[in-house]
C-alpha atoms as a PDB file:
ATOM      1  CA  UNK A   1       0.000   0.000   0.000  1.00  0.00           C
ATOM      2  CA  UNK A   2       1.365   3.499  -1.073  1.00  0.00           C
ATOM      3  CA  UNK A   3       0.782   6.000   1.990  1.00  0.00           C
ATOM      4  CA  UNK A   4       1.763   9.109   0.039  1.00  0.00           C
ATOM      5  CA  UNK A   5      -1.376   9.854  -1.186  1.00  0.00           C
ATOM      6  CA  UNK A   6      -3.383  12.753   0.231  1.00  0.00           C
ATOM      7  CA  UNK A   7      -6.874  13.164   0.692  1.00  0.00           C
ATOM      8  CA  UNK A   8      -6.932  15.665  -2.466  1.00  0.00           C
ATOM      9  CA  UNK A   9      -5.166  13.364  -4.519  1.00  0.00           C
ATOM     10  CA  UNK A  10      -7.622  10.880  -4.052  1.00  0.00           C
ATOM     11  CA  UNK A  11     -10.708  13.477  -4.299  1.00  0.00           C
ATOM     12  CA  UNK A  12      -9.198  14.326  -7.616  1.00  0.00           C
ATOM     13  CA  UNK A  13      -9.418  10.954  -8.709  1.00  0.00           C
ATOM     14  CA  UNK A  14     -12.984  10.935  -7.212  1.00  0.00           C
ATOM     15  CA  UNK A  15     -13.848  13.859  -9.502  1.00  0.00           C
ATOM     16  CA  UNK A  16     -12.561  11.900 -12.580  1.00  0.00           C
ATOM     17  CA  UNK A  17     -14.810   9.048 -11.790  1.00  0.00           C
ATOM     18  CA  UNK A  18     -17.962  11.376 -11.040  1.00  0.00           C
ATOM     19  CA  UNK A  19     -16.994  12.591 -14.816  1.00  0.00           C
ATOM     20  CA  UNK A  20     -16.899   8.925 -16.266  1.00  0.00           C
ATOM     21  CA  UNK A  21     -20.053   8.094 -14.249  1.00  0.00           C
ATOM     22  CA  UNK A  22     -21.973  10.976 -15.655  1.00  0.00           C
ATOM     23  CA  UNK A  23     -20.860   9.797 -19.297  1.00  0.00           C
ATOM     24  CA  UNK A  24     -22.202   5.939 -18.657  1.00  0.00           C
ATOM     25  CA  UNK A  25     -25.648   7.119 -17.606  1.00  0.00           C
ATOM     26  CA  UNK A  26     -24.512   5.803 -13.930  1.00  0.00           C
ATOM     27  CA  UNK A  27     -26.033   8.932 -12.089  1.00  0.00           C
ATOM     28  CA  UNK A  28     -26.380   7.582  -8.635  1.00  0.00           C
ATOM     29  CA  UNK A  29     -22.756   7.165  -8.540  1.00  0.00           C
ATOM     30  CA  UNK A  30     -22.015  10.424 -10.334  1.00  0.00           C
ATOM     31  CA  UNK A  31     -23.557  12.249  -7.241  1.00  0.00           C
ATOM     32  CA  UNK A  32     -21.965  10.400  -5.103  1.00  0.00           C
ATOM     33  CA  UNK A  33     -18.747  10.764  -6.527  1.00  0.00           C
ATOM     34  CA  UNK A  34     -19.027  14.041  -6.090  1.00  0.00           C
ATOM     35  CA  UNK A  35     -20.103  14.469  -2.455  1.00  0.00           C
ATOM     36  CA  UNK A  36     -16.893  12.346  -1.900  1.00  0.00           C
ATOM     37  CA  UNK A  37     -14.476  15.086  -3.839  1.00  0.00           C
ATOM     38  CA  UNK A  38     -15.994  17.866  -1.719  1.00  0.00           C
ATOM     39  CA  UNK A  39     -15.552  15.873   1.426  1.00  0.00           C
ATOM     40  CA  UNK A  40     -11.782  15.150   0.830  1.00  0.00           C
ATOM     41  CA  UNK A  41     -11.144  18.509  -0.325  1.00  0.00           C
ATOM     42  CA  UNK A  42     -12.598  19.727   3.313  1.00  0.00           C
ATOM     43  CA  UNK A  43     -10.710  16.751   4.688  1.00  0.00           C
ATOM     44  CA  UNK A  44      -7.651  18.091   3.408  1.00  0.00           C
ATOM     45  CA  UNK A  45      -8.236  21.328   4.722  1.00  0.00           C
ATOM     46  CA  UNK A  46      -9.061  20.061   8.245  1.00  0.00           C
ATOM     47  CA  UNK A  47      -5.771  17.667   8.131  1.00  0.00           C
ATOM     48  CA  UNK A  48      -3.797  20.712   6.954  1.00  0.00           C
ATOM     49  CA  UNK A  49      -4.542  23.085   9.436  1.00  0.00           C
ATOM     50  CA  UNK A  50      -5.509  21.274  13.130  1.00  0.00           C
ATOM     51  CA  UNK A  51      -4.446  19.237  15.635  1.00  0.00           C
ATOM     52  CA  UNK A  52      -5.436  15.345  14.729  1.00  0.00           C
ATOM     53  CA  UNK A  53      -6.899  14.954  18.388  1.00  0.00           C
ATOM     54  CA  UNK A  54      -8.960  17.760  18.289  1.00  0.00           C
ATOM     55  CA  UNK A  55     -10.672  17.320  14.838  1.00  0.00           C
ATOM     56  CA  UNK A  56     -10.193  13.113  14.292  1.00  0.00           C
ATOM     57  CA  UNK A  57     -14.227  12.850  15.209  1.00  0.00           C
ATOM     58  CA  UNK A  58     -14.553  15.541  11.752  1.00  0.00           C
ATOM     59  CA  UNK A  59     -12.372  13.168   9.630  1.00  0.00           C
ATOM     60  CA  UNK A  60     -14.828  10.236  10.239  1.00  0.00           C
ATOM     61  CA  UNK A  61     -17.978  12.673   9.609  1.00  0.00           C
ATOM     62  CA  UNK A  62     -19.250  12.464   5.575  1.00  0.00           C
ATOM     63  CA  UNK A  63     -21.775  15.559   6.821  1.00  0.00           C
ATOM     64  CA  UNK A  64     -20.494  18.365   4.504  1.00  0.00           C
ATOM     65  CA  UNK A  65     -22.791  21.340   6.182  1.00  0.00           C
ATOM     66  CA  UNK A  66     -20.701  20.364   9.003  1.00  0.00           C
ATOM     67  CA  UNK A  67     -17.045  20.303   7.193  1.00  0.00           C
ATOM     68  CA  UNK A  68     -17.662  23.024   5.240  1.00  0.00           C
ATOM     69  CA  UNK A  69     -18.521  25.020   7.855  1.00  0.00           C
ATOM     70  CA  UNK A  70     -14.974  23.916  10.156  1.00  0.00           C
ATOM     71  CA  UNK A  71     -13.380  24.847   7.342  1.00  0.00           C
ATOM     72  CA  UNK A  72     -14.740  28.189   6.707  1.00  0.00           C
ATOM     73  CA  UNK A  73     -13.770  29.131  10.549  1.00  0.00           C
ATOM     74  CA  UNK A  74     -10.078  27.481   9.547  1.00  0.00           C
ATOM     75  CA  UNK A  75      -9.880  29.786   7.074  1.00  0.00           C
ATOM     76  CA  UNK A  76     -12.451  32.522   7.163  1.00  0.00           C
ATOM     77  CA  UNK A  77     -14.302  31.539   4.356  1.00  0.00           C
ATOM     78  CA  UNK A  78     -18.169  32.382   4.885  1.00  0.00           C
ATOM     79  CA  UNK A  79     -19.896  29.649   2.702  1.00  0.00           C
ATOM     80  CA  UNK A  80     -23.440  31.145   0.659  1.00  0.00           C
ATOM     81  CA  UNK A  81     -26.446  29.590   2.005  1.00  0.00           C
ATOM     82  CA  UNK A  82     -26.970  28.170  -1.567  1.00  0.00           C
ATOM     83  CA  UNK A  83     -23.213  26.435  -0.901  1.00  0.00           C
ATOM     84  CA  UNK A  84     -24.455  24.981   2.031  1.00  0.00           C
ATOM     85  CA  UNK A  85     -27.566  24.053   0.788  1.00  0.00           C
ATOM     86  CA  UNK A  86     -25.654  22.106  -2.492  1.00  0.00           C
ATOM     87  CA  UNK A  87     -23.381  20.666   0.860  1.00  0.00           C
ATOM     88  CA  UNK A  88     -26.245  19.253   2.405  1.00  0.00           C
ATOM     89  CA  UNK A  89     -27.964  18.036  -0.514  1.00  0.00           C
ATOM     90  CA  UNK A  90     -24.374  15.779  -1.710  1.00  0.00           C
ATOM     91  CA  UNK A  91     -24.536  14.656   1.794  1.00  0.00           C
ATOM     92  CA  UNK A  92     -27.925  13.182   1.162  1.00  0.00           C
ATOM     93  CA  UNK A  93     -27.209  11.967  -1.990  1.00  0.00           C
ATOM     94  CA  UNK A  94     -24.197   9.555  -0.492  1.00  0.00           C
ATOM     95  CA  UNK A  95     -26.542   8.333   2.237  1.00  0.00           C
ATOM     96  CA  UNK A  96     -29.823   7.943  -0.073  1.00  0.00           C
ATOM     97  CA  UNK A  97     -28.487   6.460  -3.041  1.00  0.00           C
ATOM     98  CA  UNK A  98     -25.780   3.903  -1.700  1.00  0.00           C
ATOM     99  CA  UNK A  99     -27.786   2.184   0.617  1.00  0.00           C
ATOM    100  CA  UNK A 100     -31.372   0.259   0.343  1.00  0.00           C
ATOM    101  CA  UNK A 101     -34.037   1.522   2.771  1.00  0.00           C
ATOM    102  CA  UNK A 102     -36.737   4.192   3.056  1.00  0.00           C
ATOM    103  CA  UNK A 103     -34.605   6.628   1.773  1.00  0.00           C
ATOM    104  CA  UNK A 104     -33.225   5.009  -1.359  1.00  0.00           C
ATOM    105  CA  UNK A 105     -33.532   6.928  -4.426  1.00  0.00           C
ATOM    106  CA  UNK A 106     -32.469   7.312  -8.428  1.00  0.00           C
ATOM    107  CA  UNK A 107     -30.906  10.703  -9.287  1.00  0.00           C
ATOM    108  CA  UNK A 108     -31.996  11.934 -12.413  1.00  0.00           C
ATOM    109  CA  UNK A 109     -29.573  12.828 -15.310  1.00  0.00           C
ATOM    110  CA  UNK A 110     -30.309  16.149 -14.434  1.00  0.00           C
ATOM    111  CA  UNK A 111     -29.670  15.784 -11.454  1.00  0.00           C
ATOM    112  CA  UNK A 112     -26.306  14.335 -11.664  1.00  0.00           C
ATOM    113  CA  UNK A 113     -25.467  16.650 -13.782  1.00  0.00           C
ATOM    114  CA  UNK A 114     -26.164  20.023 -11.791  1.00  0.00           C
ATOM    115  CA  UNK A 115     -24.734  18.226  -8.884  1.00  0.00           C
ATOM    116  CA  UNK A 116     -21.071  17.492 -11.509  1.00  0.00           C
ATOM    117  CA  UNK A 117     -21.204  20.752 -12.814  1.00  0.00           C
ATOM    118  CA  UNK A 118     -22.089  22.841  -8.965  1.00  0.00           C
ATOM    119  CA  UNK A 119     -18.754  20.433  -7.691  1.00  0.00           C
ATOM    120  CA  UNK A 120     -16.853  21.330 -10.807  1.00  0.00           C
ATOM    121  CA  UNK A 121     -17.774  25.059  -9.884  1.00  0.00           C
ATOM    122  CA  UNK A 122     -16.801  24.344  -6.021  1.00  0.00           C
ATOM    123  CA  UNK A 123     -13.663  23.127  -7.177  1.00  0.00           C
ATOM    124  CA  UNK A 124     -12.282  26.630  -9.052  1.00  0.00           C
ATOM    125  CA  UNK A 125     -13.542  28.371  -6.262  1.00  0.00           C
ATOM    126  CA  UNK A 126     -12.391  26.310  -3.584  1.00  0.00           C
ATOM    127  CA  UNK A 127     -10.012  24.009  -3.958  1.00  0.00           C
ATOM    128  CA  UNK A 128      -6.857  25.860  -3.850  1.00  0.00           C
ATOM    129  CA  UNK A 129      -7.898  28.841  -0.797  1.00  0.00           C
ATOM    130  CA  UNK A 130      -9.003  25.277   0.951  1.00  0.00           C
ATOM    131  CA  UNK A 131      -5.686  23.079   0.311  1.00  0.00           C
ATOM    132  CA  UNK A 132      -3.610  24.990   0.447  1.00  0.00           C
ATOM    133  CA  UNK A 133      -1.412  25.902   3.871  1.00  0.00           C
ATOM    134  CA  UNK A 134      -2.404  29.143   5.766  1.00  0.00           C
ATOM    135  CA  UNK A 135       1.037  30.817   5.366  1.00  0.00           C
ATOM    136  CA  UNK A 136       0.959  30.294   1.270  1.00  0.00           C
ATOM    137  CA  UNK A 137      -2.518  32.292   0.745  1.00  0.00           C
ATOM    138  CA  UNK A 138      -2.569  35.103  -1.160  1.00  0.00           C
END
């Protein structure tokens, strides 16, 4: 097992696959691919910039309302309510559509797609003020 990847590295790979899901008409997967690049780029955020004993309950959370908004007190980011409404709605999309139950449910094509394209637009917003170490922002 290689231990030099980080949780963006892997996110990024995450992001690939939502893409490649998307194209095969696989849209539960797409949105959940998604919700899983957003979570490791808070992740890696959260890693970055705190003490592992403090914030080692946050790395086992998948609730991104409650990364996201960690993160924006890391790095005093105030998230829109429409970002933290797209936050909470990934986070139900990895619980409803990976597991059977009540709750189960297909996402549209439409739906996949907003939810690739609103992560795609999370990621040139984000991803570098939120992976990046505090003493190499602009």
């Amino acid at each position: 097992m290689n231990g030099s990847y980080s949780y963006i590295d892997i996110g990024k790979e995450d992001l690939l696959a939502a893409k490649e899901m998307l194209n095969a008409g696989l849209y539960n997967h797409t949105a959940r691919f998604c919700q899983q690049y957003v979570e490791k780029v808070f992740k890696e955020c959260i890693s970055k910039h705190c003490a592992a004993e403090v914030d080692l309950l946050l790395l086992h959370s998948h609730k991104l309302a409650r990364l996201a908004a960690h993160c924006g007190e890391l790095k005093e980011i105030s998230f829109s309510r429409t970002e933290m409404a797209f936050f909470r709605e990934l986070t139900d999309y990895y619980f409803d559509t990976n597991y059977p139950g009540e709750n189960y449910f297909k996402v549209s094509k439409e739906e996949a797609r907003i939810a690739y394209n609103e992560t795609l637009q999370f990621q040139a917003d984000y991803e570098e003020i939120l992976c990046n170490k505090k003493s190499e922002q602009h």
